[in-house]
Each structure stands twice: as C-alpha cells, then as structure tokens.
Protein backbone atom coordinates (compact mmCIF):
# COMPACT_ATOMS: atom_id res chain seq x y z
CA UNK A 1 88.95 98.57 88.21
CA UNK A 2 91.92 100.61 88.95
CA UNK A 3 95.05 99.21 89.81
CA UNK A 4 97.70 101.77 91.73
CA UNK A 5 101.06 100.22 91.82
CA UNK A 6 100.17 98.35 88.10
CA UNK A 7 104.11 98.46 87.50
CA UNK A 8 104.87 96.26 90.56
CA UNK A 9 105.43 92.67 91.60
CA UNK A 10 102.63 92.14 93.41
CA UNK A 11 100.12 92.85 90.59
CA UNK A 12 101.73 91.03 88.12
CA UNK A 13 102.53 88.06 89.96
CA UNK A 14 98.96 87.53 91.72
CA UNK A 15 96.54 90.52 91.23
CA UNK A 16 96.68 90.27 87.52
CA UNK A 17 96.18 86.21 87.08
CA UNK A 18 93.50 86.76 89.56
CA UNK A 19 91.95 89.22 87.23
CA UNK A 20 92.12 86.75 84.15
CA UNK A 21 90.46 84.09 85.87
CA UNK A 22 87.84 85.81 86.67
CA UNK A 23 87.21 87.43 83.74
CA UNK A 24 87.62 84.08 81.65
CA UNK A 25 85.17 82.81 84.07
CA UNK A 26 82.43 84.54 82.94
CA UNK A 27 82.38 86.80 86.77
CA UNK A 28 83.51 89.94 85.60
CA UNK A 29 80.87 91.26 82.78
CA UNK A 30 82.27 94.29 81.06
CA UNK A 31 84.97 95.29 83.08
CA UNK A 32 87.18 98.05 82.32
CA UNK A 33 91.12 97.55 83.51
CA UNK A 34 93.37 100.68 84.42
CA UNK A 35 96.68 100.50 85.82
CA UNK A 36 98.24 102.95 87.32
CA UNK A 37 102.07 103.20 88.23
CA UNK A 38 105.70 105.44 89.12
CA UNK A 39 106.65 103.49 86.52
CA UNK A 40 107.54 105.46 82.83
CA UNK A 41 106.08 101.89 80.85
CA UNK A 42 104.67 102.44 77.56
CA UNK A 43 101.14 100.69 76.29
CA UNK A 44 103.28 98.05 75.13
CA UNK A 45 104.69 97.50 77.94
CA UNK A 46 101.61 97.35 79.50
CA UNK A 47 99.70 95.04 77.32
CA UNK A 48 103.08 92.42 77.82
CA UNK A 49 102.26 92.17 81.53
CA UNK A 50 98.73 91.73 80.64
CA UNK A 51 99.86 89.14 78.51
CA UNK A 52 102.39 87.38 80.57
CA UNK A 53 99.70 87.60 83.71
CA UNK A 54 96.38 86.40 82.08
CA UNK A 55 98.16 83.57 79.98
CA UNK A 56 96.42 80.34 80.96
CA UNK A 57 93.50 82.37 82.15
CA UNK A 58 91.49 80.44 80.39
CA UNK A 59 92.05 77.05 81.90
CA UNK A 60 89.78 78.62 85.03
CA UNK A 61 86.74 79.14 83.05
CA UNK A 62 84.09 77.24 83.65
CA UNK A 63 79.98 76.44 83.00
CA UNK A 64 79.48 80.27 83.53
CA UNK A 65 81.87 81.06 80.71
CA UNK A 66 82.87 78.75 78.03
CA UNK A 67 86.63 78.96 76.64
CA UNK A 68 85.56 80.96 73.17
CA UNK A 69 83.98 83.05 75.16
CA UNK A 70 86.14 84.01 78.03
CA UNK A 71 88.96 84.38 75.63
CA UNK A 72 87.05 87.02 73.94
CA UNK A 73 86.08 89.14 76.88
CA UNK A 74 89.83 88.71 77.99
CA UNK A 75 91.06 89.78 74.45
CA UNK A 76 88.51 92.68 74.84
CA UNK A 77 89.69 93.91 78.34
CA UNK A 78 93.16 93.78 77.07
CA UNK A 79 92.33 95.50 73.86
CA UNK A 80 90.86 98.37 76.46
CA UNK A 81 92.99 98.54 79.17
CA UNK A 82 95.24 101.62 79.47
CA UNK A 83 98.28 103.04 81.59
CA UNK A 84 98.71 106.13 83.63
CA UNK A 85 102.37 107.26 84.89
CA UNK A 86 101.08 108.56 88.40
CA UNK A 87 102.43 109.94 91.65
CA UNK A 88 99.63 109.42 93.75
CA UNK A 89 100.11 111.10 96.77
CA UNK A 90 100.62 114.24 94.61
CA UNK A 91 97.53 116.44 95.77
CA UNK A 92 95.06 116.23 92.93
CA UNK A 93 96.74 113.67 90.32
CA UNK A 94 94.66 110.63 91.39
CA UNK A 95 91.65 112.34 91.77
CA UNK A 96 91.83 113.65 88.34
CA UNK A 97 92.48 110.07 87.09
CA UNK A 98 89.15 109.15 88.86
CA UNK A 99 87.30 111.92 87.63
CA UNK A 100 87.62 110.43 83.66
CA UNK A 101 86.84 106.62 84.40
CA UNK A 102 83.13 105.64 84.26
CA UNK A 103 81.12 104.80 87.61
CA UNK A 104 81.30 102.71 90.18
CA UNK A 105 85.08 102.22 90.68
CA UNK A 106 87.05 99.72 92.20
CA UNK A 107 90.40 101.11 93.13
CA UNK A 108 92.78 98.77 94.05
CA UNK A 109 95.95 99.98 96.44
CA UNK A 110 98.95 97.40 95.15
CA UNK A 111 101.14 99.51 97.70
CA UNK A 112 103.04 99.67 100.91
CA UNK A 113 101.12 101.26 103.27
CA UNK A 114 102.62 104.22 103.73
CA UNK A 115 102.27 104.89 100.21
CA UNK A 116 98.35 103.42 100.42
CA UNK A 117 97.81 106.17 103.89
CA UNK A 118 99.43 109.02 102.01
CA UNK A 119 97.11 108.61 98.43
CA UNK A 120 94.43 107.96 100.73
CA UNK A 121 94.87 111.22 102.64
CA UNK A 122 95.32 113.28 99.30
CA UNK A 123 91.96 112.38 98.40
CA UNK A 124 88.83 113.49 99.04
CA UNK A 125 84.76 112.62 98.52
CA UNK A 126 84.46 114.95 96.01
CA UNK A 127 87.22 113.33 93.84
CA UNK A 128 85.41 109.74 94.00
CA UNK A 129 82.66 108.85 91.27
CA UNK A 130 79.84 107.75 92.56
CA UNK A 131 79.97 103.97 93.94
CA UNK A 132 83.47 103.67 94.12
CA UNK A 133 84.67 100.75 96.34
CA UNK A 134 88.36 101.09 97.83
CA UNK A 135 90.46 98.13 97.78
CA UNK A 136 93.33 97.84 100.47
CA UNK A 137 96.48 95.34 100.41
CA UNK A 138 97.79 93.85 103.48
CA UNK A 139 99.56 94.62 105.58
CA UNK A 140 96.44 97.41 106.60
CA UNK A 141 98.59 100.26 108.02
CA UNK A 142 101.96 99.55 109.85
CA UNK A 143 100.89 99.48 113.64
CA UNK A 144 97.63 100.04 115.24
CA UNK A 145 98.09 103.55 115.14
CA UNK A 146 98.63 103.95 111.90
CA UNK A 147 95.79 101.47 111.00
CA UNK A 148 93.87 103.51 113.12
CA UNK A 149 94.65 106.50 111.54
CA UNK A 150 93.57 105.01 108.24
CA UNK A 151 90.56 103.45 109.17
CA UNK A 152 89.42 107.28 109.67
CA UNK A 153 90.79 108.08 106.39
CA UNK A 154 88.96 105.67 104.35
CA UNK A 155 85.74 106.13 106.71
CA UNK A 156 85.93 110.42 105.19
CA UNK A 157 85.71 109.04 101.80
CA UNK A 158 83.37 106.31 101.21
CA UNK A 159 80.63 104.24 103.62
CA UNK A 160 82.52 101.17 105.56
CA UNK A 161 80.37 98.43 103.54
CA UNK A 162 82.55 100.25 100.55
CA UNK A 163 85.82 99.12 101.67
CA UNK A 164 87.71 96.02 101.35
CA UNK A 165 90.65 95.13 103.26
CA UNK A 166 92.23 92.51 101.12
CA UNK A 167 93.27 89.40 102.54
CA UNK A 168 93.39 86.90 99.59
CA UNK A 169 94.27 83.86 102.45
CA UNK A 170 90.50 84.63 102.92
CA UNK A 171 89.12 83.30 99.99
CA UNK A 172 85.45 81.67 100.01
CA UNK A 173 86.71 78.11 99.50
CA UNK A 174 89.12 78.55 102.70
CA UNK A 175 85.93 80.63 104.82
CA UNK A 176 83.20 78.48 103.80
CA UNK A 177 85.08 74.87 104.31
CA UNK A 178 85.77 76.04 107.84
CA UNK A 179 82.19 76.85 108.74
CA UNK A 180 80.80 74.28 106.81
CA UNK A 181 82.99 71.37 108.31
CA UNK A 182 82.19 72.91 111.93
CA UNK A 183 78.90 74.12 112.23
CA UNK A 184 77.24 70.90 109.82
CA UNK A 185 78.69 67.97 111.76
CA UNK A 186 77.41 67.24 114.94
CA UNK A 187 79.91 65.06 115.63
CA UNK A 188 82.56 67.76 115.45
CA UNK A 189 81.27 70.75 117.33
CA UNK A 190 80.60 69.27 120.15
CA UNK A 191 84.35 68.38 120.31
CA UNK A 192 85.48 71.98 119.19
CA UNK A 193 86.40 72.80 122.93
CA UNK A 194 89.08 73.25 125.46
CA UNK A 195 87.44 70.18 126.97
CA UNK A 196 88.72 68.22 124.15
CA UNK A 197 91.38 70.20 122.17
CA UNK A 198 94.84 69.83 123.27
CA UNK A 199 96.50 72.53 120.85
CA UNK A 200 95.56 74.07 117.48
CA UNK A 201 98.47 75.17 115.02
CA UNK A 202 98.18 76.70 112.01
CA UNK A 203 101.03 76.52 109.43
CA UNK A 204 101.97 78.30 106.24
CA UNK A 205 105.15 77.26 105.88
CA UNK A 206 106.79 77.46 101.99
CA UNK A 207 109.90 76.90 100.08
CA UNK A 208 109.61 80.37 98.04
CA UNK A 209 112.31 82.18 98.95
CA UNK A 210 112.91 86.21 99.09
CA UNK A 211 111.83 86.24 94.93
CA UNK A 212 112.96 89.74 94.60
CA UNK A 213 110.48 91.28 97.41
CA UNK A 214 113.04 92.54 99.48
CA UNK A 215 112.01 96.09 99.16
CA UNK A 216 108.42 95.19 100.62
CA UNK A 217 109.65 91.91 102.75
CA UNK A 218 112.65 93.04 104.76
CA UNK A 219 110.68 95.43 106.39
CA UNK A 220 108.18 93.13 106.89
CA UNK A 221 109.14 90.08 107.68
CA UNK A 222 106.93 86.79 108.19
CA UNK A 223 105.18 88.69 111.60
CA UNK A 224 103.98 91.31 109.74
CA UNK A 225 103.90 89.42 106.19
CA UNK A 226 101.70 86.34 107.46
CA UNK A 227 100.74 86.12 111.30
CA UNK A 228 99.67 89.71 111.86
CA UNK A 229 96.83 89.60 108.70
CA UNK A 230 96.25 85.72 107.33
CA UNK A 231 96.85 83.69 109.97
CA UNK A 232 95.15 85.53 112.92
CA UNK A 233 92.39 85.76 110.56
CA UNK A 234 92.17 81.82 109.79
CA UNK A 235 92.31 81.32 113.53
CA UNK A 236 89.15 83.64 114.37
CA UNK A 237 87.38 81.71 112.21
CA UNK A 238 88.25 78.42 113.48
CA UNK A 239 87.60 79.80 116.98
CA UNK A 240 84.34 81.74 116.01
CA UNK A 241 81.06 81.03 117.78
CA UNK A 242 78.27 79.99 115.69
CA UNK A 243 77.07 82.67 113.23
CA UNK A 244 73.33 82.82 112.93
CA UNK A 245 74.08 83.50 109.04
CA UNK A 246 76.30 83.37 106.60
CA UNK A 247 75.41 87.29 106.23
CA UNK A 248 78.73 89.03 106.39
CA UNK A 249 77.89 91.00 109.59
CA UNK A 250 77.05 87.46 111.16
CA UNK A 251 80.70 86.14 110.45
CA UNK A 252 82.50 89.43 111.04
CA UNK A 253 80.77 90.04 114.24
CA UNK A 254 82.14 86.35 115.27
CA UNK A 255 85.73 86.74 113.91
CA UNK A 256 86.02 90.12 115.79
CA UNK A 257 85.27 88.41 119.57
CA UNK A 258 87.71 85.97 118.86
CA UNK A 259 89.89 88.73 118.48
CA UNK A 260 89.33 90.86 121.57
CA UNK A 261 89.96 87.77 123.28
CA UNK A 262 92.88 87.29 122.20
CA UNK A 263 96.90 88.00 123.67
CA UNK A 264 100.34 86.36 123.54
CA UNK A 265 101.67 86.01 126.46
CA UNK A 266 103.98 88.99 127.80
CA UNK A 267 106.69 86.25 128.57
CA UNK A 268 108.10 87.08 124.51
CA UNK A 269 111.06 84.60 124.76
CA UNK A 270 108.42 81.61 125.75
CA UNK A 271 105.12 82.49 124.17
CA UNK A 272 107.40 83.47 120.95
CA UNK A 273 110.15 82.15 118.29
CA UNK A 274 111.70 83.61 115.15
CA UNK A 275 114.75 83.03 112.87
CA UNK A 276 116.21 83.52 109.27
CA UNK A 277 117.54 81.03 106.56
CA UNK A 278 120.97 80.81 106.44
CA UNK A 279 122.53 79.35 102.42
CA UNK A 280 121.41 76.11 101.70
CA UNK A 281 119.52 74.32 98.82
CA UNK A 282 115.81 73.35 97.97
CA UNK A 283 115.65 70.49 95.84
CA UNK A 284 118.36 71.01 92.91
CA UNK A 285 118.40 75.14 93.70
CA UNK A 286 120.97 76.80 95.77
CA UNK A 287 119.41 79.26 98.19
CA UNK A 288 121.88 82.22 99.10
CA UNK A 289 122.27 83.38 102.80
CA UNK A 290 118.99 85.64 103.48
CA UNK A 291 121.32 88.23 104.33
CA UNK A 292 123.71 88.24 100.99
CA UNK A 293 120.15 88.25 98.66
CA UNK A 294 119.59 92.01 96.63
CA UNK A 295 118.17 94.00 98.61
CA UNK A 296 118.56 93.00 102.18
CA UNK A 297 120.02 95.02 104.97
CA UNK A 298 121.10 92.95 107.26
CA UNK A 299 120.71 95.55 110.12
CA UNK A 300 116.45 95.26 109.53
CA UNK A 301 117.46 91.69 111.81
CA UNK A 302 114.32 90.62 109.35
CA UNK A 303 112.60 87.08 110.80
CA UNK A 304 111.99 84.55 107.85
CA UNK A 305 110.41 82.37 109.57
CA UNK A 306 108.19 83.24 112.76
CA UNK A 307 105.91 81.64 115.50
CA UNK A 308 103.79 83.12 118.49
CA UNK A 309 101.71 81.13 120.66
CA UNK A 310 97.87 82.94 121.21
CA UNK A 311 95.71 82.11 123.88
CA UNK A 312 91.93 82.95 123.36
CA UNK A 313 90.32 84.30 126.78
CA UNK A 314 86.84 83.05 126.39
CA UNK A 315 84.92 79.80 127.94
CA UNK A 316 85.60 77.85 125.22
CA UNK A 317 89.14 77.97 124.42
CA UNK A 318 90.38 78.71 128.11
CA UNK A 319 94.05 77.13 128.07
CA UNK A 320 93.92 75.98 124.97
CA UNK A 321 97.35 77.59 122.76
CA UNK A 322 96.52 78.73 119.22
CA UNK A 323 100.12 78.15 117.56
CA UNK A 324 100.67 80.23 114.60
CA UNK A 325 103.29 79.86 112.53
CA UNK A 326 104.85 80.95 108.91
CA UNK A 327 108.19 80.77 107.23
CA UNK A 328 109.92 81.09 103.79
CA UNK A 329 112.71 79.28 102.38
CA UNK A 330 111.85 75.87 103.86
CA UNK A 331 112.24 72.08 102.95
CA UNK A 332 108.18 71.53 101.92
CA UNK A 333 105.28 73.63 101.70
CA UNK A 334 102.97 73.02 104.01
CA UNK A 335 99.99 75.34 104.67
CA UNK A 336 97.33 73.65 106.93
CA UNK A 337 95.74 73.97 110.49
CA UNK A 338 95.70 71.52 112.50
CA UNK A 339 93.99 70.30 115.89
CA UNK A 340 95.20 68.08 118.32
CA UNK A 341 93.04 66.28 120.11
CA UNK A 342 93.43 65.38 123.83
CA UNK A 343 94.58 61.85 125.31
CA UNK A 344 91.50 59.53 126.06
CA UNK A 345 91.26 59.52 129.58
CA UNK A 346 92.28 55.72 129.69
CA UNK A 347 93.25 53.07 127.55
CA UNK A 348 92.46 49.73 128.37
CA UNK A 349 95.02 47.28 129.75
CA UNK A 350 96.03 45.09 126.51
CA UNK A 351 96.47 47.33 123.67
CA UNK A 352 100.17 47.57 122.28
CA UNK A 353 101.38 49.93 119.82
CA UNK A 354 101.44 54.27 120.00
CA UNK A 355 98.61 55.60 121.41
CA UNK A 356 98.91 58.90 119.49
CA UNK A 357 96.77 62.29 119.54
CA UNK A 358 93.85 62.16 116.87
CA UNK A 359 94.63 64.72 114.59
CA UNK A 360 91.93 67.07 112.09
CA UNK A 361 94.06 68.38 109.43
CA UNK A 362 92.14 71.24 107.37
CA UNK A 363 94.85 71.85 104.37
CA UNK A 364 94.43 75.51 102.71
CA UNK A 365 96.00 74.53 99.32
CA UNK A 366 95.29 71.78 98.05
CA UNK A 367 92.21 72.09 99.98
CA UNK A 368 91.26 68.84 102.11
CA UNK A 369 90.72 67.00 105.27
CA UNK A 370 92.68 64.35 106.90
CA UNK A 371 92.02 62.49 109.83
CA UNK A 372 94.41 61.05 112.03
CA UNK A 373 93.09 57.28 114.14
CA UNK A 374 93.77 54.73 115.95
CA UNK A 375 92.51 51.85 115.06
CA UNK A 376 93.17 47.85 115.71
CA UNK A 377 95.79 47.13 113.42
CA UNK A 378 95.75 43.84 110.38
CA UNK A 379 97.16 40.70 111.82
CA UNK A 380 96.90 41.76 115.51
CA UNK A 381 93.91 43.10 116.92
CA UNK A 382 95.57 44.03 120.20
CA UNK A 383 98.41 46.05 118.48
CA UNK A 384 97.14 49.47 117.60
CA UNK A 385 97.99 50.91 113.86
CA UNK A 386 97.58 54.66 112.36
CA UNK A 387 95.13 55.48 109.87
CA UNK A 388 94.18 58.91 107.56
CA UNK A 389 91.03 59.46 106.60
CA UNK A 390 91.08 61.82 103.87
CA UNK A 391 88.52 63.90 101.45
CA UNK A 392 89.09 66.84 98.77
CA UNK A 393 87.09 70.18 100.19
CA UNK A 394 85.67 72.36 97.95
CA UNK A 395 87.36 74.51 96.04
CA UNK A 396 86.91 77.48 93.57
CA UNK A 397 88.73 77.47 89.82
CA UNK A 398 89.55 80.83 90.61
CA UNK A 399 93.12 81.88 91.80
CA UNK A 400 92.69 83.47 95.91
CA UNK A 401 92.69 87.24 93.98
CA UNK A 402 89.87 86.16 91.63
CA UNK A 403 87.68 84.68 94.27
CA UNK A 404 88.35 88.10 96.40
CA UNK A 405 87.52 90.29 93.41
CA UNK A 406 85.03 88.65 92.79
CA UNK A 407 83.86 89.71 96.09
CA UNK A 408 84.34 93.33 95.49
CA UNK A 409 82.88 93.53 91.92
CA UNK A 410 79.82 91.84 93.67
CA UNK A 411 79.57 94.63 96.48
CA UNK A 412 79.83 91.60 99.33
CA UNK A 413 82.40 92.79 101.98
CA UNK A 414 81.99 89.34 103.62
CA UNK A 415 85.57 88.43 102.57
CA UNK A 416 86.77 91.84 103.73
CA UNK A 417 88.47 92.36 107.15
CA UNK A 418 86.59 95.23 108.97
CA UNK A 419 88.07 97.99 110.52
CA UNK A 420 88.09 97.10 113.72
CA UNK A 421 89.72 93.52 113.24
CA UNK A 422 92.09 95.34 111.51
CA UNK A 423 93.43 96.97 114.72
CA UNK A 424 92.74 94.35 116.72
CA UNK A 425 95.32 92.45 114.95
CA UNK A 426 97.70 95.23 115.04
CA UNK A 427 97.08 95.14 118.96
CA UNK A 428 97.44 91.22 119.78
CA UNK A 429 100.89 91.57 117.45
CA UNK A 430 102.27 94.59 118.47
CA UNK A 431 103.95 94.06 121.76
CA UNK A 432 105.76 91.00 120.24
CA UNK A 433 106.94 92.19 117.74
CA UNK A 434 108.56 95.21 120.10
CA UNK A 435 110.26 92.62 121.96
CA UNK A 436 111.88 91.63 118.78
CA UNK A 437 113.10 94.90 117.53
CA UNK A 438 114.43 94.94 121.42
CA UNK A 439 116.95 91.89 121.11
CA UNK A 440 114.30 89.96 123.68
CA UNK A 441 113.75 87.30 122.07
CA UNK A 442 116.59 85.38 119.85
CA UNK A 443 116.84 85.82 116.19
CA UNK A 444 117.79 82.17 115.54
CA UNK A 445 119.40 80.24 112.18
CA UNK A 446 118.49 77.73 110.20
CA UNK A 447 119.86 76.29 106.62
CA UNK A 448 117.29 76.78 103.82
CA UNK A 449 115.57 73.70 102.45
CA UNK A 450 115.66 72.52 106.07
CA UNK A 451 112.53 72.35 108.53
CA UNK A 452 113.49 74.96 110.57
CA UNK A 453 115.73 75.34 113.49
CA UNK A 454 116.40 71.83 115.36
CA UNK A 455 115.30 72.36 118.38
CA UNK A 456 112.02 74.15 117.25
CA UNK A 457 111.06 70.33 116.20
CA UNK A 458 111.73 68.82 119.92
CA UNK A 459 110.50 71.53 121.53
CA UNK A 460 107.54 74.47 122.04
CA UNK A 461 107.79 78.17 123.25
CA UNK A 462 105.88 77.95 126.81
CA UNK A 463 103.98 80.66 128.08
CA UNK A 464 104.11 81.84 131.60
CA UNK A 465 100.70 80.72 132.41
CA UNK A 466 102.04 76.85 131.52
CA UNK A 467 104.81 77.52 133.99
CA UNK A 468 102.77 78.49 136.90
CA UNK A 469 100.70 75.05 136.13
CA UNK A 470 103.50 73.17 135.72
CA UNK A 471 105.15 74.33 138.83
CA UNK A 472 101.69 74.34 140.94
C-alpha cells in the first residue's frame, strides 16, 4: 500500500489506525506500507507517526490474529515501512515511485482533489505495476464536472472493478445492518413505504470542532464534507429496492436508482438550511468563533452545520422527504437515521396520554436499533406511556478505514462508490449549493455546544411541492 499525502492529518488521524487494526487483526498478510508526502520528514519521523497511529492497534485483534501475533506483523510492517519526499503531480516522479514497489499496488490518494485529478492525470498505464488498485478520498472531484473528468482519468489507467472511491461512512457493519434489518424482517418491509413513512432523517451531527482542518474544511464545508458523499450514500441504501444479492453489482445497481431519482427542491431557501458556530463551550472546553479559528477566511461564508431536504421520485417514496443533515461543533454527537412513522388512521375514543409517531432509530456509531411505542402505560391502562425497544447491531473490531481496506486488499469494490454515483451525487448537490455561494439562502448562527439554531428545532425547511398541497 501506498499512501500519497503520508505527512497529513487525515492519514494520521484515521487512515493509519485503520491500517493497524487491520493488520493486528490478522486481515492484512504481508503487507508492505509506503508513505509518500511534500513533506521533508525523516525515517524517524516517519516511524513516530507510525507509532503514535497504530498504538492500541492491538486491542482490535481478534480470533483471526491473536495479540503476540498481530504485534509482530505490526512491529514487522513498521520495521519495513519507508518514506518518499514527493511532488506528485510532477510528470514522472510518482510513476517512478511505482515502478520500484512490488505488485499489485494499492495506492491510496490522502489528498484534496485537485491535487488527487492532477497526480492522476500525470500518470499513465505504463507507469502502474501490474494489479494496482487506486484508492480515492472523498470528496471524489469538486463538482460533477470535475468528477466527471476524473472518472475518465482513472477509467485510462486501470479497469473500473480496480478503483475504490473511499467512503469510510460505508463500512460493512453500517451496509450490511441496513440490508439485513430490511430485507430479513417481514414485518418491516412491508412498512418501508410512502404508504407508511411520514419522514426519514438522517443525522451526523458531532461536537468535534474545526481540529486544525481548515485548509481542507473551509473550502468544504459540511455540504461538501458530509451530505454530498456519506449521507446521500446512507440514504440510497435505506431507499434501495431489494438486491437479488449481496454481489456488489446487485447493491450498486440499487444505490444508483435511488440516486437518479433523486432532487432537492429548486425552492433553496425552503427545501434547504445552513449556518456556522458562533464562540461558545462544549462541556468544560471553550470553542472560539468559527470565524477567529487558524485558518479560516471568513469571506469562504463556510456552513458548519448544513441540511437539505431530498425527495426520491419513484413509487415507493413519492412525497416522502429524505432529511439530511450534518454539523460540527454541536452540544452531543448524534449520528443515526431515523424513520418516522405515520399517524394510525384512528385512535380509539378512551385513550389519554401522547399519541406520538413510532420511531426506527438505526444508530451508525455505536451501532444499534431503537424502537419508539406506544403502549398502555403501568397503573392506568387507558393512559398511553412511551417505550424503546433497543438491541446492539453488529459491528466490526475494525476502525471504518480498516473495514474499507480491508475491502480493497480483498479486491471487493462492494464498499466502493462507482463512478456514476459519484456524479450523481455531485448533480442532486450541485444546484444547492450554488444558491448558497449566491446569498439565496441564509447563512444562519448558532453558539457552539448548542443544538443548532432555535428555530431549526420548531421548525422544517418546506419544499414547494408541500406548499402547493398545503394551499390545495
């Protein structure tokens, strides 16, 4: 595996611990590590952030690799590893770099972009060993053009089924719970239907704060950061028709209807909502004013906290709003989907109490499910009382990079996003996200270590389809 931007944040903070876990695990038989960087760091250096990163690696091992054991191999791949300074969008400098590492090769773009389009474009076939797999970070391309542009890029170098889009959000445990909760209860799919499903939100909201990304995340912002790859993602999957397989064209082929379905609403300033954290505190820790942290330019007008309101044109979700939603610098993390059920069509004459919406929560870290019920409540059988059913879901000892890798080394682009759900995201985003940079829709405030504006709690975006229903 070779790592291009090794020097960076994003490797060392969740790339690299991805790598240790699955090497400690027992899933990543002789591996070789290179990194590859701007950056002038010596092989000390180097070794310290393998180090720092794969410390407590061994606390994901598992039956497939004992602790003696994975220590060892991770001591080994350490031992190995080297660093190249490398400019690689220098014609001929990465290829060269490829040319001396042994066959197949994962190479893994840690980069923005730009910088991923222009190393891919000073490439070419000849300069890849045989096998090699290329390994793309989110966001894929900057626009749909540009994604476009390096979907035929990549496809000049190696075969599609070689190419991973990364989206760690995507990891098995998060895939597989979905499908496996949907398609193996008969008493839910049934139910999974604008015929019975008010709303369905899905929420990555955290307390993190800017942690010295501002070079990747004010340009970014929690559209492009979140919604435009992981989120639009989760809700394909949780709108998908039935895949005949668990095969990765099966599941692909269904994520990538949902998405040609798919639109916000033109009306930006009701189908759409974003704002920024103003100073505050979470918990104990002072928060500074997103615009005052290193880094920022406050002219980017940079959303820290977004929300756009999908609507899936297809029989089954007709009406129904997909609510998608992420922020930073908030009061709790909470990173779930949830549906909303509709209103029974009548409740008999007796009952006291809140008759409210049965609720499926599908949480995405920890991983479980909650269930939200009415029931007769203790004392009073007439009075009606809320109850939560709840279960763990599976979930994988690896970090979300290790169970993606894992992926990769395995040659299974099932947890890859394809090329043309790649644009498609670009294209359901796109026009939104104009609207912003145009001043259409408000860039609103709220305190950090809060839950978000005030009135985003009493109140939705509405699209101009609920208007004209409304009104009629």
């Amino acid at each position: 595996m070779l790592v291009l931007g090794a020097s960076g944040d994003l490797t060392g903070r969740l790339l690299l611990p991805g790598v240790g876990r699955l090497i400690a695990a027992g899933r990543a038989p002789r591996l070789e590590l290179v990194g590859a960087g701007s950056d002038d760091w010596t092989a000390e250096r180097w070794r310290q952030r393998l180090d720092d990163s794969f410390a407590g690696a061994d606390e994901g091992s598992t039956a497939e690799g004992s602790t003696a054991e994975g220590s060892a191999e991770l001591a080994r791949v350490k031992d190995a590893s080297t660093y190249h300074r490398l400019d690689v969008t220098a014609p001929g400098e990465l290829g060269r770099l490829l040319k001396t590492l042994q066959a197949p090769v994962a190479v893994y773009f840690a980069l923005p972009p730009a910088v991923s389009q222009a190393a891919c474009e000073a490439l070419t076939a000849g300069d890849l060993p045989e096998g090699t797999r290329l390994v793309m970070e989110k966001p894929f391309g900057s626009g749909a053009e540009s994604a476009a542009r390096l979907n035929a890029t990549l496809a000049g170098l190696v075969p599609e089924d070689h190419i991973h889009r990364v989206d760690h959000f995507l990891g098995k445990s998060t895939v597989f719970n979905i499908v496996g909760l949907r398609f193996a209860n008969r008493l839910l799919e049934p139910l999974w239907n604008a015929e019975h499903i008010a709303k369905v939100e899905i929420i990555f909201d955290e307390d993190l704060t800017l942690e010295n990304r501002a070079r990747y995340y004010d340009h970014a912002g929690a559209g492009r950061d979140m919604i435009q790859s992981h989120l639009l993602q989760i809700m394909a999957i949780i709108a998908m028709e039935a895949p005949a397989s668990l095969d990765e064209r099966d599941v692909r082929d269904g994520i990538a209807a949902v998405l040609r379905a798919s639109s916000i609403d033109n009306h930006f300033a009701r189908s759409t909502r974003r704002a920024r954290y103003t100073a505050g505190a979470i918990g104990d820790r002072p928060v500074p004013d997103y615009t005052a942290e290193a880094g920022v330019d406050p002219a980017n007008n940079t959303e820290t906290l977004a929300e756009v309101e999908i609507r899936v044109k297809n029989w089954r979700w007709a009406g129904v709003p997909f609510l998608l939603r992420s922020g930073k610098a908030l009061g709790r993390n909470r990173k779930e989907a949830v549906i909303t059920y509709k209103p029974v069509p009548h409740l008999p004459d007796g009952f006291r109490g809140v008759d409210a919406p049965t609720r499926l929560h599908i949480g995405f870290g920890p991983e479980n499910l909650t269930l939200d019920l009415d029931v007769n409540g203790p004392g009073n059988l007439f009075e009606l009382d809320r109850v939560r059913l709840e279960t763990e879901l599976a979930s994988d000892p690896l970090l979300p990079y290790g169970e993606v890798l894992d992926s990769v080394l395995a040659g299974d682009p099932l947890l890859s996003v394809r090329a043309d759900t790649a644009e498609e995201c670009w294209r359901i985003v796109e026009p939104a996200f104009a609207a912003w940079r145009a001043g259409t829709v408000p860039l609103e405030e709220y305190a950090a270590g809060s839950d978000g504006p005030a009135d985003w709690r009493s109140s939705r975006p509405r699209s101009a389809g609920d208007k004209q229903r409304a009104d009629g």
